[in-house]
C-alpha atoms as a PDB file:
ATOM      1  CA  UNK A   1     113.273 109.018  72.613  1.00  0.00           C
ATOM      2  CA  UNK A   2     112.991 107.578  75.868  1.00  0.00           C
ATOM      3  CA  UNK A   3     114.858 107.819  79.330  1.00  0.00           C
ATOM      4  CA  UNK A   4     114.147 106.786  82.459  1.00  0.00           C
ATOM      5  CA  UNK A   5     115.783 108.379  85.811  1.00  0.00           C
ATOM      6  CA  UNK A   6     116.129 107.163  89.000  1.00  0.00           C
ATOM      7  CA  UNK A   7     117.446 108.979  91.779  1.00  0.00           C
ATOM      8  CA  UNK A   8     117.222 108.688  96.068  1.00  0.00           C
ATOM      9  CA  UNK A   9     119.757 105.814  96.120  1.00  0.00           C
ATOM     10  CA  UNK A  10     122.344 105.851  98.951  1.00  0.00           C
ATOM     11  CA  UNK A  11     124.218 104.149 101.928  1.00  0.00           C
ATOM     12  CA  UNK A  12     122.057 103.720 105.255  1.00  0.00           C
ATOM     13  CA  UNK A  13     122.471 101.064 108.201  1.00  0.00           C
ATOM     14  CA  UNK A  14     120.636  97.958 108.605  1.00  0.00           C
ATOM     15  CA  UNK A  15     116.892  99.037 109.691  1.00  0.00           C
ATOM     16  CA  UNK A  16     116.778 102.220 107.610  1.00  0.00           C
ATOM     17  CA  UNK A  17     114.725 103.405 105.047  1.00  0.00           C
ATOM     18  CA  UNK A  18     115.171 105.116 101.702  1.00  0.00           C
ATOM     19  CA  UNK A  19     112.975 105.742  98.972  1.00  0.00           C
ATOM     20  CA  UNK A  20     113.224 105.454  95.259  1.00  0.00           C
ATOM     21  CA  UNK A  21     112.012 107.858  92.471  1.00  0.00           C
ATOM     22  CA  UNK A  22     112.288 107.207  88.843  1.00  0.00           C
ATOM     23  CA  UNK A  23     110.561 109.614  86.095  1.00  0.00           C
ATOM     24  CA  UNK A  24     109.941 108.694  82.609  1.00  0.00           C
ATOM     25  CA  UNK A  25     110.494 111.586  79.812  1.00  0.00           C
ATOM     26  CA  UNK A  26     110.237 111.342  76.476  1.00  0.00           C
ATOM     27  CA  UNK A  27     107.925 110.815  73.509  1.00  0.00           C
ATOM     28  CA  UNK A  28     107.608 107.298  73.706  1.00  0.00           C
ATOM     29  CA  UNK A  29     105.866 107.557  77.115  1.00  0.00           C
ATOM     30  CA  UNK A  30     102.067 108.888  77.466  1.00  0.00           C
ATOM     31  CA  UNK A  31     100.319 109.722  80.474  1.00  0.00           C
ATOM     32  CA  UNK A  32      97.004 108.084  79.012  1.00  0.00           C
ATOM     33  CA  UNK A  33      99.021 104.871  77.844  1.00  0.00           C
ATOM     34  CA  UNK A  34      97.300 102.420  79.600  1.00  0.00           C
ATOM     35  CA  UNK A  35      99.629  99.556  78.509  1.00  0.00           C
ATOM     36  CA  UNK A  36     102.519 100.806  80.740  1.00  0.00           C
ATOM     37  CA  UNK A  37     103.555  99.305  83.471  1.00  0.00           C
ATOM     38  CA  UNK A  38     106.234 100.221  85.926  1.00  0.00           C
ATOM     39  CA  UNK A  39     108.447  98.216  88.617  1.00  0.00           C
ATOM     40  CA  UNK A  40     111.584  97.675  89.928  1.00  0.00           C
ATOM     41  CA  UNK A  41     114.361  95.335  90.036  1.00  0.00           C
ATOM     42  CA  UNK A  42     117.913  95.331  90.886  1.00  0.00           C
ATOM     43  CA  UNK A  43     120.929  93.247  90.315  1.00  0.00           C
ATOM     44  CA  UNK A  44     124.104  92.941  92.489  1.00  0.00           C
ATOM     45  CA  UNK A  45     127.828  92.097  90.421  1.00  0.00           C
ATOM     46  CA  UNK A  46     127.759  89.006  88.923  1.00  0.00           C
ATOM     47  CA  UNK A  47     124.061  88.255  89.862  1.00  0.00           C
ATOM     48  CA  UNK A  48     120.940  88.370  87.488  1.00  0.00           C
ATOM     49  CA  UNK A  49     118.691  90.678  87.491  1.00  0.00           C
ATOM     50  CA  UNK A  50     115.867  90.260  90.047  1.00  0.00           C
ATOM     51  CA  UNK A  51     112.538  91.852  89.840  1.00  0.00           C
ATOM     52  CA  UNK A  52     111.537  93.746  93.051  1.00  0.00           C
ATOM     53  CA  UNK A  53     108.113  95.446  92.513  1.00  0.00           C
ATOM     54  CA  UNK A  54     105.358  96.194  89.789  1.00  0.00           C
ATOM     55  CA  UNK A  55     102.491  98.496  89.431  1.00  0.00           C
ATOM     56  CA  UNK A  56     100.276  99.271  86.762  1.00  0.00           C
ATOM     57  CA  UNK A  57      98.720 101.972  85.000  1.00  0.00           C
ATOM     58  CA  UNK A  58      95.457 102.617  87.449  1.00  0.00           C
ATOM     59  CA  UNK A  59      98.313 102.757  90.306  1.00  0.00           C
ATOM     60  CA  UNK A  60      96.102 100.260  92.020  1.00  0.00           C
ATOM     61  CA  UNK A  61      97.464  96.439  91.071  1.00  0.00           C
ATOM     62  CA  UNK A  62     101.025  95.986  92.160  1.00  0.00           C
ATOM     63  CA  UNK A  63     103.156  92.582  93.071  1.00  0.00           C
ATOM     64  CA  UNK A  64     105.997  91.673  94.979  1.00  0.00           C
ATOM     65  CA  UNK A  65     108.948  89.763  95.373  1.00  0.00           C
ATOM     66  CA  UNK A  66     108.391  87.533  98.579  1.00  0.00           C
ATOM     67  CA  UNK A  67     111.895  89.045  99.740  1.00  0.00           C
ATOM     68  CA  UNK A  68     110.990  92.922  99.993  1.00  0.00           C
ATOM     69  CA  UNK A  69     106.772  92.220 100.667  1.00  0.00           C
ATOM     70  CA  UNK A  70     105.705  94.030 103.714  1.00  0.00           C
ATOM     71  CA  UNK A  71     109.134  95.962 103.736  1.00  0.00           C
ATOM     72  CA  UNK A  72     108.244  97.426 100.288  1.00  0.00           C
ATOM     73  CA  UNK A  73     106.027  99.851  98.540  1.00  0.00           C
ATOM     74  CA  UNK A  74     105.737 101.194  95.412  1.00  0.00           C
ATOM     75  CA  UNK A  75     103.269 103.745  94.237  1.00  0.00           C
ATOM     76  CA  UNK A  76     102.504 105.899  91.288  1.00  0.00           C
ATOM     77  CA  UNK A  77     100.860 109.374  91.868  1.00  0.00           C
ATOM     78  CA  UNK A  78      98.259 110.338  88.606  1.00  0.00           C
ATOM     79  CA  UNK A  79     101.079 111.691  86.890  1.00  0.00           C
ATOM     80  CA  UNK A  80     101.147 108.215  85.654  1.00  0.00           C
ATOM     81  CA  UNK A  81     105.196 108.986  84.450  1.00  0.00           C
ATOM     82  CA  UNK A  82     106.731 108.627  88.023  1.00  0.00           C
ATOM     83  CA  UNK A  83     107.056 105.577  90.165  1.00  0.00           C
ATOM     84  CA  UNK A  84     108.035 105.421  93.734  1.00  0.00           C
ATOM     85  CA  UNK A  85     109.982 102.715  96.281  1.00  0.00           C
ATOM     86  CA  UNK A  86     109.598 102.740  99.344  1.00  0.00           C
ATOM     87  CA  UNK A  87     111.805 100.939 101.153  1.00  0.00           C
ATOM     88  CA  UNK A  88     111.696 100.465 104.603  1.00  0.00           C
ATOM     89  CA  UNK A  89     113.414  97.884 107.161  1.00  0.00           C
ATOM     90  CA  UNK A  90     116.006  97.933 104.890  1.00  0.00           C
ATOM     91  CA  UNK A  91     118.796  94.913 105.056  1.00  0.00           C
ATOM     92  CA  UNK A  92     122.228  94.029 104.071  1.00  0.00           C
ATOM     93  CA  UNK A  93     120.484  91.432 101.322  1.00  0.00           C
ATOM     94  CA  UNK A  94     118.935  94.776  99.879  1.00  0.00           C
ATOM     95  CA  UNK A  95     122.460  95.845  98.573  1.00  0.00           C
ATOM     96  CA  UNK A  96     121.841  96.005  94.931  1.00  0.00           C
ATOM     97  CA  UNK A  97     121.741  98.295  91.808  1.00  0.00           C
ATOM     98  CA  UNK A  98     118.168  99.441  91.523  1.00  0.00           C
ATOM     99  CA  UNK A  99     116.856  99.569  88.406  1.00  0.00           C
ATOM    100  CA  UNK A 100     113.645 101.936  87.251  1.00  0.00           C
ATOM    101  CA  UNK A 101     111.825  99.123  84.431  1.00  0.00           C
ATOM    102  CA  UNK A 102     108.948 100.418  82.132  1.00  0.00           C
ATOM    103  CA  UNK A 103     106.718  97.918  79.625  1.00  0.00           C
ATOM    104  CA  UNK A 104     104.786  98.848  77.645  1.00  0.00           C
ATOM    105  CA  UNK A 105     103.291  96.273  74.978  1.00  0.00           C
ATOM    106  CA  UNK A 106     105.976  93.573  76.031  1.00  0.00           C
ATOM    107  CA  UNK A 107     108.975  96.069  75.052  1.00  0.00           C
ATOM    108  CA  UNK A 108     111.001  96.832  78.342  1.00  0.00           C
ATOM    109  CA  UNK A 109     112.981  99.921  79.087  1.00  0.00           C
ATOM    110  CA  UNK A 110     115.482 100.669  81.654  1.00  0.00           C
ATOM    111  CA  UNK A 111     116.943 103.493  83.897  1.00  0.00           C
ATOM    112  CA  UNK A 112     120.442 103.523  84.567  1.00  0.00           C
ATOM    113  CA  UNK A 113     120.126 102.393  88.064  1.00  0.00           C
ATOM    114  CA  UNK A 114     120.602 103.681  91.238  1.00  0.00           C
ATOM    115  CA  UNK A 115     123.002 101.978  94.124  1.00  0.00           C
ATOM    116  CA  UNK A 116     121.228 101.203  97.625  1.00  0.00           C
ATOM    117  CA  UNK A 117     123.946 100.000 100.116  1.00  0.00           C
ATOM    118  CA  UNK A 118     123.260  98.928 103.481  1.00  0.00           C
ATOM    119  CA  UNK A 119     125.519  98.135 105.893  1.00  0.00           C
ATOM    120  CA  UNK A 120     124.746  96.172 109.040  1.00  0.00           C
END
């Protein structure tokens, strides 16, 4: 069983910051699995799904999209099953469903998403 869950979405004014949690539970996920990676990505109605942010197992290799670099961070404390998004200088463009996004081995799994709306 696996489930991811994302919380610390809400609505905040142009400028604003928020930030992102997401904890995976369940037997498929291992705190010594170093195969998993974790990110971000979100997806407004109608729209694909974009990714937003990666990180890896170490915590220490992470990318970006060019849209949310240097607004952006995402960390992962030695828990190794929680990810973090920082979010700061946040814009109307950021109004999206966030979604929590694990890999591990090329299988992906996904939270339920969390909304982030910002008005300007």
């Amino acid at each position: 069983q696996a489930q991811l869950v994302e919380s610390g979405g809400g609505s905040v004014q142009a400028g604003d910051s928020l930030r992102l949690s997401c904890v995976a539970s369940g037997r498929t996920f291992s705190t010594f699995d170093y195969d998993m990676d974790m990110g971000w990505y979100r997806q407004a109605p109608g729209k694909e799904r974009e990714f937003v942010a990666r990180i890896d197992w170490s915590g220490v290799n992470t990318s970006y999209a060019e849209a949310v670099k240097g607004r952006f961070t995402i960390t992962r404390p030695n828990t190794k099953l929680t990810t973090y998004l920082r979010m700061n200088s946040l814009r109307p463009k950021d109004t999206d469903i966030y979604y929590c996004s694990v890999k591990i081995r090329e299988v992906d799994y996904w939270g339920q998403g969390t909304q982030v709306t910002v008005s300007s």
